[in-house]
PDB file of N, CA and C in Angstrom:
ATOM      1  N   UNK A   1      96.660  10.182-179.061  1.00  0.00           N
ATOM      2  CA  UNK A   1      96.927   8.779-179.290  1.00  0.00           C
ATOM      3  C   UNK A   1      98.398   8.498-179.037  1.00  0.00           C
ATOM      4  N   UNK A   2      98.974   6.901-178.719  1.00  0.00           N
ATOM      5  CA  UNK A   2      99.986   6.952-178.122  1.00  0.00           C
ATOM      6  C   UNK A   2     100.560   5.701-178.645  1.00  0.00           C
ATOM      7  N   UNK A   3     100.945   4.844-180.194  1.00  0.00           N
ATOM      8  CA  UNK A   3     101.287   3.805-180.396  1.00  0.00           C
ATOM      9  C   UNK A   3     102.161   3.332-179.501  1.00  0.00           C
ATOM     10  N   UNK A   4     101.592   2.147-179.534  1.00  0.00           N
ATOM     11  CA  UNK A   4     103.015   0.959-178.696  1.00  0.00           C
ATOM     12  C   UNK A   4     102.996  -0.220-179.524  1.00  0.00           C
ATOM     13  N   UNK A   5     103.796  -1.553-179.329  1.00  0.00           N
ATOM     14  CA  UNK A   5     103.846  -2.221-179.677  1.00  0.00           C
ATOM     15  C   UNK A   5     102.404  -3.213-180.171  1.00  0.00           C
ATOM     16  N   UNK A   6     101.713  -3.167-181.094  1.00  0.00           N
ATOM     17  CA  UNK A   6     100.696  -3.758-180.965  1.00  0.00           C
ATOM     18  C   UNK A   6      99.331  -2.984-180.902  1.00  0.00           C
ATOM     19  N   UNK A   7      99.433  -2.279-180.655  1.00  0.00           N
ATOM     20  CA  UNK A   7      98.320  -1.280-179.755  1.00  0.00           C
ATOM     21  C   UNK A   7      98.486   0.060-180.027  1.00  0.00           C
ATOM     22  N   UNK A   8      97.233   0.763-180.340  1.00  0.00           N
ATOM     23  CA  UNK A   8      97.506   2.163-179.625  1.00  0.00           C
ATOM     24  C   UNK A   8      96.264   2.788-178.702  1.00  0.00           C
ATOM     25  N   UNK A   9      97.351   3.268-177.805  1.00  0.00           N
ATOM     26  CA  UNK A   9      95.912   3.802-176.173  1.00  0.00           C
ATOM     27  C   UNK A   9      96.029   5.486-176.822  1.00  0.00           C
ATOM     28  N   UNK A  10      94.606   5.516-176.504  1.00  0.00           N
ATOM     29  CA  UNK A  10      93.986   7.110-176.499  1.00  0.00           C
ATOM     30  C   UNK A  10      93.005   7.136-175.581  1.00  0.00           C
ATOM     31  N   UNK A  11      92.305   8.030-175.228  1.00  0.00           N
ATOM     32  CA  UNK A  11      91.593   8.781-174.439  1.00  0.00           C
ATOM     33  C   UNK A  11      90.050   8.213-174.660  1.00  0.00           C
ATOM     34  N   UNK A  12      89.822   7.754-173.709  1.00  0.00           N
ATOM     35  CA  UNK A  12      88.316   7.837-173.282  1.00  0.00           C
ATOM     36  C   UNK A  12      87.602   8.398-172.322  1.00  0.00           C
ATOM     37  N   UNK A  13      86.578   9.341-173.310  1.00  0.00           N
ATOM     38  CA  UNK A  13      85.961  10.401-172.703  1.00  0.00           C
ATOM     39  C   UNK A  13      84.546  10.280-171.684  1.00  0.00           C
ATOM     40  N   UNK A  14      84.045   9.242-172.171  1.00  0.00           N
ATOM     41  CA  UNK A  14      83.069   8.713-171.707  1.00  0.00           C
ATOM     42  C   UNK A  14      81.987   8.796-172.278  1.00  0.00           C
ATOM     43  N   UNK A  15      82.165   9.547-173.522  1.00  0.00           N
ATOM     44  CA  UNK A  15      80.559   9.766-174.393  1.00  0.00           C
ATOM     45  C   UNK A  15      80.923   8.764-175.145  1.00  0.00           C
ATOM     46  N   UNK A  16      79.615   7.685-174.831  1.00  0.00           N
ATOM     47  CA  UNK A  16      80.125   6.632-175.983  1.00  0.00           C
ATOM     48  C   UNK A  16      80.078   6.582-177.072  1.00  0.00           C
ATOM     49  N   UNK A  17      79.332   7.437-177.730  1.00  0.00           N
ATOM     50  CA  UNK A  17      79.053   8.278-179.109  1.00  0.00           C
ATOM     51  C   UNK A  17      80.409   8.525-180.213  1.00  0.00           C
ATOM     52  N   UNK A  18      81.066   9.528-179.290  1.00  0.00           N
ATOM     53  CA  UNK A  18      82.291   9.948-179.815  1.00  0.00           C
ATOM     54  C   UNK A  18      83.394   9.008-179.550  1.00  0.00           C
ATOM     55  N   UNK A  19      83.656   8.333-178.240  1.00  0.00           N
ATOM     56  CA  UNK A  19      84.462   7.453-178.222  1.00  0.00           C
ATOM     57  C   UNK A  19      84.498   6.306-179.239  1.00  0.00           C
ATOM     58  N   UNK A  20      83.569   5.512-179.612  1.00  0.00           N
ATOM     59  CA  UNK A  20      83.766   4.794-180.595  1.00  0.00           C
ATOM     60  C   UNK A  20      83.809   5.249-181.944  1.00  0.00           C
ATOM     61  N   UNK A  21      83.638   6.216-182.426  1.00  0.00           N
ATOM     62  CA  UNK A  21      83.832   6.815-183.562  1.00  0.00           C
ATOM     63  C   UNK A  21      85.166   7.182-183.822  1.00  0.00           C
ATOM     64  N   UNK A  22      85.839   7.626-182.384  1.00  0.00           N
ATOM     65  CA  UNK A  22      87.572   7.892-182.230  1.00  0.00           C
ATOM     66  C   UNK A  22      87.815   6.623-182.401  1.00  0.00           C
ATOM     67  N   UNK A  23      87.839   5.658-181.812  1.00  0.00           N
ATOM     68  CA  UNK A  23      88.048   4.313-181.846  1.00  0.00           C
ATOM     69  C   UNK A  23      87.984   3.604-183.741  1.00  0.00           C
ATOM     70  N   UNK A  24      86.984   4.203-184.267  1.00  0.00           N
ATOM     71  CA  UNK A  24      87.006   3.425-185.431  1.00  0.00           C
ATOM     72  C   UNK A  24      87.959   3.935-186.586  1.00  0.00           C
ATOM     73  N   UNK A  25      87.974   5.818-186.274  1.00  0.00           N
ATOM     74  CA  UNK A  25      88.921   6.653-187.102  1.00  0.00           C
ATOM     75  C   UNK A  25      90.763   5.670-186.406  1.00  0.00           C
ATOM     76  N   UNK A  26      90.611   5.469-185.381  1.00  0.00           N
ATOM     77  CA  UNK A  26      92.079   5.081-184.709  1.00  0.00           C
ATOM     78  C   UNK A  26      92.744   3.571-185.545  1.00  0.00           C
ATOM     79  N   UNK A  27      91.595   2.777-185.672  1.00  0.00           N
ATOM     80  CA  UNK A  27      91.479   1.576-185.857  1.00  0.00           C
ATOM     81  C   UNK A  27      91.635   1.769-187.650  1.00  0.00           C
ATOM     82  N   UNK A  28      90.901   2.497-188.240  1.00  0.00           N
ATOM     83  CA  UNK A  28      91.215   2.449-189.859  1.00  0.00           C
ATOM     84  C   UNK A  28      92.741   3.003-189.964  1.00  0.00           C
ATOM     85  N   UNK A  29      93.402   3.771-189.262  1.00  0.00           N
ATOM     86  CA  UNK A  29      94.692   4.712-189.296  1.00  0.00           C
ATOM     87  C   UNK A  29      95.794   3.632-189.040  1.00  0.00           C
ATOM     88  N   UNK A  30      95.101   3.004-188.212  1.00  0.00           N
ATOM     89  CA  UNK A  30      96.458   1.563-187.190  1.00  0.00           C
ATOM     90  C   UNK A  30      95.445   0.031-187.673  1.00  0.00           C
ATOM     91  N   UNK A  31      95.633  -0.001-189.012  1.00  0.00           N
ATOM     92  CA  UNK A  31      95.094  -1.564-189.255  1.00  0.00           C
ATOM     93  C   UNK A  31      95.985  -2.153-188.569  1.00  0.00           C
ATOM     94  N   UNK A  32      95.398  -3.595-188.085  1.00  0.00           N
ATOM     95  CA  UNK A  32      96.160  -4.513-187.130  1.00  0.00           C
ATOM     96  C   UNK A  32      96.640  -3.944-185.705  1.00  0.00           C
ATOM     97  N   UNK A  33      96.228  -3.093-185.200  1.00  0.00           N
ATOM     98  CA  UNK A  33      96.316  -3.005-184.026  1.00  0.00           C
ATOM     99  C   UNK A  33      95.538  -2.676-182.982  1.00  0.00           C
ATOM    100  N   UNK A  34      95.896  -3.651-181.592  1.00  0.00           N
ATOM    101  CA  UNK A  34      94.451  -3.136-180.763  1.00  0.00           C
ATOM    102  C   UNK A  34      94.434  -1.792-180.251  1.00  0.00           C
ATOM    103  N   UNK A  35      93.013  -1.321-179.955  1.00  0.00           N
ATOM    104  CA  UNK A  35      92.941   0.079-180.111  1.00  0.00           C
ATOM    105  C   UNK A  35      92.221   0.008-178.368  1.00  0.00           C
ATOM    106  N   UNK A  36      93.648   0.579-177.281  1.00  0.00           N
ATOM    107  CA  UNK A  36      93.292   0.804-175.803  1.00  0.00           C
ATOM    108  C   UNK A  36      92.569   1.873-175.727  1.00  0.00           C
ATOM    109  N   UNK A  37      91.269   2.305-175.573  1.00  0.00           N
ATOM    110  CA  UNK A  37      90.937   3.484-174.977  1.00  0.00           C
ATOM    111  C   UNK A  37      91.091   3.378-173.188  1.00  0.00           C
ATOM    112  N   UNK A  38      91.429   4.286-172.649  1.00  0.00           N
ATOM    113  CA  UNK A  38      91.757   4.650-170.976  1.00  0.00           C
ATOM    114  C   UNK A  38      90.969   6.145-170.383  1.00  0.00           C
ATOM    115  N   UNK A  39      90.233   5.571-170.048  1.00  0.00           N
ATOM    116  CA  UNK A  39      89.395   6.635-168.902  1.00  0.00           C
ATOM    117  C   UNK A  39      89.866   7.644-168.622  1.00  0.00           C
ATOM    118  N   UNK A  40      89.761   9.085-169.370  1.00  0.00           N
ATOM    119  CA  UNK A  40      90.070  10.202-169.132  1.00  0.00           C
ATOM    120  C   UNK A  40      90.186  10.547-167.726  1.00  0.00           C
ATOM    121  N   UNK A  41      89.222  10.021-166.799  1.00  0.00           N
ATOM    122  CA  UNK A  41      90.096   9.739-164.991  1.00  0.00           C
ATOM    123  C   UNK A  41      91.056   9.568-164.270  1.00  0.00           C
ATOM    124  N   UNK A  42      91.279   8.550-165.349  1.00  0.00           N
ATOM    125  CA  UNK A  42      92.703   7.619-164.362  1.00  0.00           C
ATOM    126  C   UNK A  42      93.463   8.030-165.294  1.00  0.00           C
ATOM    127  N   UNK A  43      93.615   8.833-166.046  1.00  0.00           N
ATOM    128  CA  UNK A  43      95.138   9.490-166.945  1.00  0.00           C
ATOM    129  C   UNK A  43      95.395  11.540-165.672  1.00  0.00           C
ATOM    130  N   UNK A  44      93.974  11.791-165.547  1.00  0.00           N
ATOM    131  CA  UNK A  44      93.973  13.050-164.547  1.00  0.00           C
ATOM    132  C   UNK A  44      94.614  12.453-163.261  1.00  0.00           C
ATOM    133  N   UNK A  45      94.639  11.455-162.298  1.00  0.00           N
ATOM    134  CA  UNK A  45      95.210  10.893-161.762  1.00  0.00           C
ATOM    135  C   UNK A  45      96.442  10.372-161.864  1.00  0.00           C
ATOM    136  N   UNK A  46      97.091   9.894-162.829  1.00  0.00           N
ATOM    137  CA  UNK A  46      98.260   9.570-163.221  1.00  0.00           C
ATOM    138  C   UNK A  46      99.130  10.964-162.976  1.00  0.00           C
ATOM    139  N   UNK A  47      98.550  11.587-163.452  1.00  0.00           N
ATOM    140  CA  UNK A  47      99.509  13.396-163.244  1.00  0.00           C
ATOM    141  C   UNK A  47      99.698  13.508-164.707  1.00  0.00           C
ATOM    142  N   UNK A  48      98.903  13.492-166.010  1.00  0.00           N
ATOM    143  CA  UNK A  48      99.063  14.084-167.344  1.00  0.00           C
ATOM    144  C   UNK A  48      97.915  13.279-168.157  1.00  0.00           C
ATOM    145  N   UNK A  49      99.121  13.367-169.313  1.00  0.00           N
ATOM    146  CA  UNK A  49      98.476  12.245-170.425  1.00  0.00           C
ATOM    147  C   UNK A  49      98.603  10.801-170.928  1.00  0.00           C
ATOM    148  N   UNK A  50      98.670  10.241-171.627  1.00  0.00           N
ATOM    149  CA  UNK A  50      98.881   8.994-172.236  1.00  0.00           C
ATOM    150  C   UNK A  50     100.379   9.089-172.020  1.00  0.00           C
ATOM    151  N   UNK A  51     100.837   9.953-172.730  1.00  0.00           N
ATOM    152  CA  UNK A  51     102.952   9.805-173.052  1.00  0.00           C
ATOM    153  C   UNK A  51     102.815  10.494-171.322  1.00  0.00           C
ATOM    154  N   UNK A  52     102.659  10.876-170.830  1.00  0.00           N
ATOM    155  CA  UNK A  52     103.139  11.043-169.243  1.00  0.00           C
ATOM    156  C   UNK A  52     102.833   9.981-168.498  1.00  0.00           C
ATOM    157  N   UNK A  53     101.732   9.402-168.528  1.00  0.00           N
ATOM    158  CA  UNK A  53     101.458   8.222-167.585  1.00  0.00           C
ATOM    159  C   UNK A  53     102.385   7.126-168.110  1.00  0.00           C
ATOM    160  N   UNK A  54     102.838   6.562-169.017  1.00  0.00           N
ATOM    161  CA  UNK A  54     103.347   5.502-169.355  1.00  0.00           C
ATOM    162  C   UNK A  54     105.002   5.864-170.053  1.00  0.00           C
ATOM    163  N   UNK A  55     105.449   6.535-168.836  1.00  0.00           N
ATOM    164  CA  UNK A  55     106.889   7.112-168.761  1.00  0.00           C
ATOM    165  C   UNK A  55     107.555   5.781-167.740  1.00  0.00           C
ATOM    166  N   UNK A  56     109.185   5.482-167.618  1.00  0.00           N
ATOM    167  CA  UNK A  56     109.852   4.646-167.287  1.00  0.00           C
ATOM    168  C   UNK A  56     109.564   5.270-165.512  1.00  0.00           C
ATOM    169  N   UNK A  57     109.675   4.295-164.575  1.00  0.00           N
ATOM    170  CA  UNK A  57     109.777   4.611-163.122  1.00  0.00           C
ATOM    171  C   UNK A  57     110.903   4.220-162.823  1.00  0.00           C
ATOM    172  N   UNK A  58     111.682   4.814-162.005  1.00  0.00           N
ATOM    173  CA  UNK A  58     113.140   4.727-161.163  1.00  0.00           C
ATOM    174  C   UNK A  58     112.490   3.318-160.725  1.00  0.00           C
ATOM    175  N   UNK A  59     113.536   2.177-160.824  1.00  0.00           N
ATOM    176  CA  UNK A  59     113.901   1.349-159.074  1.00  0.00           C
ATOM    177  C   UNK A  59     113.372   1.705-157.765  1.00  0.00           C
ATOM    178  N   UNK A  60     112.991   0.923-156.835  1.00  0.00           N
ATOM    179  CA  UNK A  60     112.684   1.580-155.889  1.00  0.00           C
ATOM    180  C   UNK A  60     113.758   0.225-155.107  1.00  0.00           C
TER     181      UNK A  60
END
C-alpha cells in the first residue's frame, strides 16, 4: 500500500475475492480515504511497484 494525499493505491491482483477484502481491510485502516487499487500489470510494466511507479520524472 502506498498513501497519498487523499487516497491510498495498492495492488490489484485480479481475484476479486481477495481484492476487495484488501480493499475493505485498507479502507477500515485509512477511514476517509479513497482506496486506488492498480492492476498488478501495469505496475510489472511500470518497472516495480506502487513507490517505484509513482517516483518524480526528470524534465524532458
Amino acid at each position: 500500500m502506498y498513501p497519498v494525499n487523499g487516497a491510498v493505491m495498492m495492488i490489484q491482483t485480479g481475484n476479486s475475492a481477495t481484492d476487495t477484502a484488501a480493499a475493505a481491510v485498507a479502507a477500515s485502516a485509512f477511514p476517509g480515504r479513497a482506496i486506488v487499487q492498480i492492476p498488478l500489470p501495469s505496475l510489472d510494466q511500470g518497472g516495480g511497484g506502487i513507490h517505484c511507479v509513482t517516483q518524480q520524472q526528470p524534465q524532458s
